[in-house]
Protein backbone atom coordinates (compact mmCIF):
# COMPACT_ATOMS: atom_id res chain seq x y z
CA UNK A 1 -48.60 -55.37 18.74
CA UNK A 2 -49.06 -53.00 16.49
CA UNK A 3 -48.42 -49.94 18.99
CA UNK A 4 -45.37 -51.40 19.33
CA UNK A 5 -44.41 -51.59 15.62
CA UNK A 6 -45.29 -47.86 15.34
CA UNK A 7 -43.04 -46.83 18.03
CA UNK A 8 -40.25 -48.87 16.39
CA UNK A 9 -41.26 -47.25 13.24
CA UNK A 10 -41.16 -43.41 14.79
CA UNK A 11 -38.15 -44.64 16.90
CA UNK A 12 -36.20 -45.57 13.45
CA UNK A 13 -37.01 -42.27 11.65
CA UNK A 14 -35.63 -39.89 14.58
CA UNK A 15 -32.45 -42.29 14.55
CA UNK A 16 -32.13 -41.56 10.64
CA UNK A 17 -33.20 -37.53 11.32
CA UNK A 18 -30.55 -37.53 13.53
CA UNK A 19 -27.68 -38.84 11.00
CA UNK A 20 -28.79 -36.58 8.78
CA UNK A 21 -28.03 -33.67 10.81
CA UNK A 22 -24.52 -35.31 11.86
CA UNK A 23 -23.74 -35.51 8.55
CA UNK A 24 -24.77 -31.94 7.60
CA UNK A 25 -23.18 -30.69 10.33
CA UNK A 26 -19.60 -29.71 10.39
CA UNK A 27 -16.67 -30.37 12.79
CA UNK A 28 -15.39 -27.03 14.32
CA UNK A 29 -11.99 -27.46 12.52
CA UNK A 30 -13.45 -27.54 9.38
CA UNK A 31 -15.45 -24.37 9.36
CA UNK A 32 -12.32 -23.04 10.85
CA UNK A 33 -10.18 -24.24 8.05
CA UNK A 34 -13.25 -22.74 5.46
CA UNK A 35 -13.15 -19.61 6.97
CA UNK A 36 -9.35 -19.26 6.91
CA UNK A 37 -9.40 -20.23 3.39
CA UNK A 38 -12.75 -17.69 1.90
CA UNK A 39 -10.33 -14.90 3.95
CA UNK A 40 -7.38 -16.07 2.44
CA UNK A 41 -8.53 -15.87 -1.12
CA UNK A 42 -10.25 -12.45 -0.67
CA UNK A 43 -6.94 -10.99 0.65
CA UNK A 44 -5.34 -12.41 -2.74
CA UNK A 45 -8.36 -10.71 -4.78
CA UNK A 46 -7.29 -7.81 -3.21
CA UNK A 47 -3.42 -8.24 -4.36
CA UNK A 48 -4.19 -9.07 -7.72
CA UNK A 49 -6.49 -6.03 -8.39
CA UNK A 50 -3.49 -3.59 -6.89
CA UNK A 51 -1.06 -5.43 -8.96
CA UNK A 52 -3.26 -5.28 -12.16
CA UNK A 53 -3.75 -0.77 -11.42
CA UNK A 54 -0.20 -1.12 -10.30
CA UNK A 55 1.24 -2.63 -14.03
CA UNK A 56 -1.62 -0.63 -16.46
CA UNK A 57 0.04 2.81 -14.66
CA UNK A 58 3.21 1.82 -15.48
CA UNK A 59 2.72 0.33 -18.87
CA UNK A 60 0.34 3.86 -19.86
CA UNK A 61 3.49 5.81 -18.15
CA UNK A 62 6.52 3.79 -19.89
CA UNK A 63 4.77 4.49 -23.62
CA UNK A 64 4.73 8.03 -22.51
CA UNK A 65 8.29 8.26 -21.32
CA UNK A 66 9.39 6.21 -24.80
CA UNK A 67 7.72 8.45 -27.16
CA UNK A 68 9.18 11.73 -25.24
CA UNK A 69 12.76 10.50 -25.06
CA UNK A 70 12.34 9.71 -29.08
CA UNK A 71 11.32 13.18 -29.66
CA UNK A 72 13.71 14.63 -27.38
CA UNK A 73 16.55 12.97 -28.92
CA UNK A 74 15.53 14.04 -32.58
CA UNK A 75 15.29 17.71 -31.46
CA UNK A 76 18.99 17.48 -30.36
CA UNK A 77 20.23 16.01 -33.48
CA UNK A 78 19.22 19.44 -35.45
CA UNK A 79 20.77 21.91 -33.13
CA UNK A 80 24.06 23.60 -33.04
CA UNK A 81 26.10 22.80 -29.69
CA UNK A 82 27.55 25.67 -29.96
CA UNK A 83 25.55 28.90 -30.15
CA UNK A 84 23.38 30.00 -27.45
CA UNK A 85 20.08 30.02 -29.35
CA UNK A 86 20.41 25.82 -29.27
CA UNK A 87 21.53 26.05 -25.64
CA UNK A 88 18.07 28.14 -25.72
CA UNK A 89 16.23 25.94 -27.40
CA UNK A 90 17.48 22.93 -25.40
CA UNK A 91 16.31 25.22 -22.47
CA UNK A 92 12.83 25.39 -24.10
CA UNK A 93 12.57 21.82 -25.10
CA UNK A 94 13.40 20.74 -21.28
CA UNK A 95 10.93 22.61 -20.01
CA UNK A 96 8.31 20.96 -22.74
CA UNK A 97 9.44 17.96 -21.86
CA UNK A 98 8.96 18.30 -18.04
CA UNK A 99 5.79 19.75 -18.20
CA UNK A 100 4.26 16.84 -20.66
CA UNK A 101 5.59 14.80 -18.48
CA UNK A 102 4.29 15.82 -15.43
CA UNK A 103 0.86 16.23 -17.24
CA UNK A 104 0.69 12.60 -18.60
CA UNK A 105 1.61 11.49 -14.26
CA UNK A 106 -1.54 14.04 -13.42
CA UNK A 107 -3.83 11.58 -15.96
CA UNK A 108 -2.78 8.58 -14.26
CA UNK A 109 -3.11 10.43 -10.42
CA UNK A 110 0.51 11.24 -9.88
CA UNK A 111 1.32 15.08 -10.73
CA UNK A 112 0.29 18.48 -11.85
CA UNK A 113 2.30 21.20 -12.46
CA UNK A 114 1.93 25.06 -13.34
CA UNK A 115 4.13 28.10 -14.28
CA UNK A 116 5.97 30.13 -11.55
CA UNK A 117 7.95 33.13 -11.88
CA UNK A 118 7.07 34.16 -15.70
CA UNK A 119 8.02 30.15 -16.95
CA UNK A 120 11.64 30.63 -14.47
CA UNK A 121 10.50 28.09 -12.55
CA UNK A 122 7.58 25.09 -12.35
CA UNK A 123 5.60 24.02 -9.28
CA UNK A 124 4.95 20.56 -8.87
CA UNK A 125 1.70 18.88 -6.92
CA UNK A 126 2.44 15.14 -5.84
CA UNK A 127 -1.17 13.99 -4.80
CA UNK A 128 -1.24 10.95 -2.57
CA UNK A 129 -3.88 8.41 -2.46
CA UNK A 130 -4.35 5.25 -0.79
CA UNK A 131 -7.50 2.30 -2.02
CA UNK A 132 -8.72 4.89 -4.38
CA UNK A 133 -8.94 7.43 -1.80
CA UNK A 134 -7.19 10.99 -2.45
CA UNK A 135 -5.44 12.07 0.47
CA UNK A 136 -2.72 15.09 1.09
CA UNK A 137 -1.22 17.15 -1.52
CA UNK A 138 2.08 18.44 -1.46
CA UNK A 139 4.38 20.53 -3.15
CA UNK A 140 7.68 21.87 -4.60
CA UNK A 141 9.15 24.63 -6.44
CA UNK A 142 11.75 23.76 -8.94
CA UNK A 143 13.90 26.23 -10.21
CA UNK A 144 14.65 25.98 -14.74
CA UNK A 145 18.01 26.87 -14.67
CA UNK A 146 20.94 25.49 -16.10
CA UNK A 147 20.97 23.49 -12.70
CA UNK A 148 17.67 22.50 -11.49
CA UNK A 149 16.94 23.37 -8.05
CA UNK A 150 14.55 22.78 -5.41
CA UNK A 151 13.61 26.55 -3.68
CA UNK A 152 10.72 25.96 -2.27
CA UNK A 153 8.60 22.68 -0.69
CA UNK A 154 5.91 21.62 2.01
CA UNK A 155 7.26 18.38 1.63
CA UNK A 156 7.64 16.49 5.21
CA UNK A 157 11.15 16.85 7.15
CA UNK A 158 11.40 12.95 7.45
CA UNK A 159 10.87 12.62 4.02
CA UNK A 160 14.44 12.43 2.68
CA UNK A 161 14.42 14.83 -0.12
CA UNK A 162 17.86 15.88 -0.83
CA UNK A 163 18.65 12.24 -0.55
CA UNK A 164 16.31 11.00 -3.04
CA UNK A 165 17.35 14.12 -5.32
CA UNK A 166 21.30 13.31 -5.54
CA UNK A 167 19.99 9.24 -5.53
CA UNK A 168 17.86 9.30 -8.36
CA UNK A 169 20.24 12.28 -10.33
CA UNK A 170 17.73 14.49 -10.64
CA UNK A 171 19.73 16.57 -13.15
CA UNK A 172 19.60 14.69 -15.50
CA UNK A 173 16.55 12.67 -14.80
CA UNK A 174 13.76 14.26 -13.17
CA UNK A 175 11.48 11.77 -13.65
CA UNK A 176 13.10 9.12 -11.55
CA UNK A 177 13.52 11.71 -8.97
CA UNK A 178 9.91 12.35 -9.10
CA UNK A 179 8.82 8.61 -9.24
CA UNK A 180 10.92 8.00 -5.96
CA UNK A 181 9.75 10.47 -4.39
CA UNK A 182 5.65 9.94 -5.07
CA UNK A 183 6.64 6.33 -3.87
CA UNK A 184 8.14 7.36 -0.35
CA UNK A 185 5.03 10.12 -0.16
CA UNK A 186 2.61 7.39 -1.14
CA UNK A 187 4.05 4.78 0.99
CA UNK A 188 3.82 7.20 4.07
CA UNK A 189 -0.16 8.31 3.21
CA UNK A 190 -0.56 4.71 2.84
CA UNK A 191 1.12 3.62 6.45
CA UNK A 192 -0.93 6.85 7.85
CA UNK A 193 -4.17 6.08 6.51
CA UNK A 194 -3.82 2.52 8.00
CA UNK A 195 -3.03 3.47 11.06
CA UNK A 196 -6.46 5.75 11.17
CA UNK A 197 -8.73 2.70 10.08
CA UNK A 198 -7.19 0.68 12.87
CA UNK A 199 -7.92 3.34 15.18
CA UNK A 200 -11.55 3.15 13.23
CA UNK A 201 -12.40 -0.16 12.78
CA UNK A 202 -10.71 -1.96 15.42
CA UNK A 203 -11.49 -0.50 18.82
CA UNK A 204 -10.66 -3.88 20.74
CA UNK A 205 -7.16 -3.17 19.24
CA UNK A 206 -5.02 -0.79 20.95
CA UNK A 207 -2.51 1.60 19.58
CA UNK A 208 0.61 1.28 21.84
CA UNK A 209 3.31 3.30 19.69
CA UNK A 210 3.81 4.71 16.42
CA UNK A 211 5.81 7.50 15.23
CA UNK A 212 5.66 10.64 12.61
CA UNK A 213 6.83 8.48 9.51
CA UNK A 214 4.21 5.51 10.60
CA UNK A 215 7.34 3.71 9.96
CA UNK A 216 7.10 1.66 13.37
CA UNK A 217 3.38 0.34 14.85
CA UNK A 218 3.12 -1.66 17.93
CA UNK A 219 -0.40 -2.91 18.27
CA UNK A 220 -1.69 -4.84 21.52
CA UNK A 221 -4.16 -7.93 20.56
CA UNK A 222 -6.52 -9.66 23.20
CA UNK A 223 -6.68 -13.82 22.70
CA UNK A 224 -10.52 -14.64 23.06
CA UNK A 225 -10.43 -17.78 24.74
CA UNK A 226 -7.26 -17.82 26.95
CA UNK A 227 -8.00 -13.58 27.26
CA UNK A 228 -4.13 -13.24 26.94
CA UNK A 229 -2.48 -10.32 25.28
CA UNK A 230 -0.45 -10.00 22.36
CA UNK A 231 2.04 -7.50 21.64
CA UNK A 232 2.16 -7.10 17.88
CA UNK A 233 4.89 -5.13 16.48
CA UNK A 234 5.16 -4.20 12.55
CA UNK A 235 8.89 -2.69 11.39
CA UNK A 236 8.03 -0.84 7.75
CA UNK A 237 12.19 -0.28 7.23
CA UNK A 238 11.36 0.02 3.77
CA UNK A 239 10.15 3.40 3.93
CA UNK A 240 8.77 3.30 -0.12
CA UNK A 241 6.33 -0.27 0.81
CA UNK A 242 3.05 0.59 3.08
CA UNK A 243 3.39 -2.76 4.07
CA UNK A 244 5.66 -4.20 6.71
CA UNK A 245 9.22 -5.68 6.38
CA UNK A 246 9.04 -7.49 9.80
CA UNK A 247 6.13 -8.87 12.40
CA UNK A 248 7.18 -9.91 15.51
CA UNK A 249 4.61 -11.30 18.36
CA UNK A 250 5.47 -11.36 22.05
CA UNK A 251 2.79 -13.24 24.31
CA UNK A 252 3.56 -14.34 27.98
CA UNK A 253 2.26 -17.77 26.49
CA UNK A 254 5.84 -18.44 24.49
CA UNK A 255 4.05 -21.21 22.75
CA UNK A 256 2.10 -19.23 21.50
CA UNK A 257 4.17 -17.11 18.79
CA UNK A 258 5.53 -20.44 17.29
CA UNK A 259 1.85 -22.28 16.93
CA UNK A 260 1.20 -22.74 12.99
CA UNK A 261 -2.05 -20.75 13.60
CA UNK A 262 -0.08 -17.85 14.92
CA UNK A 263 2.85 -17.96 12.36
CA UNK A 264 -0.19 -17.72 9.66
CA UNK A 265 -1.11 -14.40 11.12
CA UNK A 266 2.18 -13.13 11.07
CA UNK A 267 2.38 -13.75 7.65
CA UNK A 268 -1.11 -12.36 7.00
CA UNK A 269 -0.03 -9.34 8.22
CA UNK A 270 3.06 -8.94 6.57
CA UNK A 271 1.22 -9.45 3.28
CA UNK A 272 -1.93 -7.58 3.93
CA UNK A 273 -2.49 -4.24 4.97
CA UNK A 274 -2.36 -4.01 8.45
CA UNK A 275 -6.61 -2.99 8.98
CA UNK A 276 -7.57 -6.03 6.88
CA UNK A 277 -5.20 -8.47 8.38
CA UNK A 278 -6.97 -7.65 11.40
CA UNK A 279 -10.66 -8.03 10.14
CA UNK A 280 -9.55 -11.30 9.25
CA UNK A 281 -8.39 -12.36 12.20
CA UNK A 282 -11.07 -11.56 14.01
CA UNK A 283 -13.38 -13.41 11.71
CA UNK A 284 -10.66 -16.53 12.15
CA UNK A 285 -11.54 -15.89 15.81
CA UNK A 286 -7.75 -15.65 16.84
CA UNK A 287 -8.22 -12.06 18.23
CA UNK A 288 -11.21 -10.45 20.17
């Protein structure tokens, strides 16, 4: 009798161990839907910390640009239009201008400039960078004339210089010429350097076709549990952004592209730089 009452006893507490466990453990969907959402909040961390760099630049860069335009305005005020030691001095005060200017971008990582040609002319360094990283340097010669012009430059041929120049009216405002065209040459070191971590990080990933201007990347994805592939295409047409303008997926599986798990990682990587979109993924086990 009382064997038996100890067996019901030991027979009660592995019943009770056992509902314990069920109710620690969780359903596959839900550590799915965890996952997606920790991955999903560090790509916004991310975002905000860009956006927060992004607006202290521009606030530093605007109270620099304010202050400048005050001065140069005063300075014009107390010359003589006519003779040629104001159109001299107006000469002078241009070049001051310029080069302040370009030294207060060099503070905040956008340009440096020096002398050329006995103070004829300036050369200007555009340094690129992308996630704090300093990448290529490139530069221009700018001719002080009456008429600025651009004599010299390593700046790439897709890179559409003389475009950006007459867009932004660089003669009379340089520094929207040189904000546009940091932008395009930070955008493109930003694409590039993308590109390279894929190749880095993501060896299951393969590179099927990109181009000079990394303005065009067509990556080739492996599903893990159907082993299907995934043809991944990313369309930057907005040659200033390093991130995408379009993502289109192509899978011999046509349900696939339209399931909501799918339309989540097109979105994901339309939002998210392309090498952490994919880390993501692959810890949301949607690509090998």
């Amino acid at each position: 009798m009382e064997g038996e009452s100890t067996k019901g006893v030991l027979s009660h507490l592995s019943l009770l161990e056992v509902q314990a466990r069920n109710r620690n453990a969780k359903p596959p969907q839900q550590q799915n839907r965890l996952k997606e959402l920790k991955a999903t909040m560090k790509a916004l961390v991310i975002q905000r910390d860009q956006l927060k760099a992004n607006i202290e630049a521009h606030t530093c860069l605007q109270k620099l640009r304010t202050s400048m335009d005050q001065n140069t305005h005063e300075e014009e005020e107390e010359m003589d239009d006519g003779s040629e030691n104001s159109q001299l001095l107006r000469l002078m005060a241009r070049h001051i201008q310029l080069k302040d200017l370009l030294h207060a971008h060099h503070l905040i990582g956008g340009y440096d400039i020096i002398k050329t040609r006995q103070g004829k002319g300036v050369c200007v360094s555009l340094a690129t960078a992308y996630e704090g990283v300093y990448l290529d340097t490139y530069n221009l010669e700018i001719d002080l004339t009456a008429t600025l012009r651009i004599s010299r430059h390593n700046i790439p041929l897709f890179i559409p210089l003389n475009s950006l120049a007459e867009q932004s009216n660089m003669q009379t405002d340089i520094r929207a010429f040189l904000d546009a065209l940091s932008q395009h040459l930070n955008a493109f070191a930003g694409r590039k350097q993308q590109l390279k971590l894929v190749k880095e990080l993501h060896k299951s990933v393969e590179v099927m076709e990109s181009n000079a201007l990394c303005s065009i990347l067509v990556l080739m994805f492996t599903v893990p549990r159907e082993k299907t592939a995934v043809l991944c295409t990313l369309d930057y047409t907005d040659h200033a952004r390093c991130l995408p303008t379009r993502v289109s997926i192509e899978c011999e599986d046509k349900e696939l592209p339209g399931s909501p798990q799918w339309k989540k990682n097109v979105t994901l990587l339309r939002e998210t730089p392309v090498h952490k979109a994919l880390v993501t993924m692959r810890k949301m086990e949607n690509i090998v």
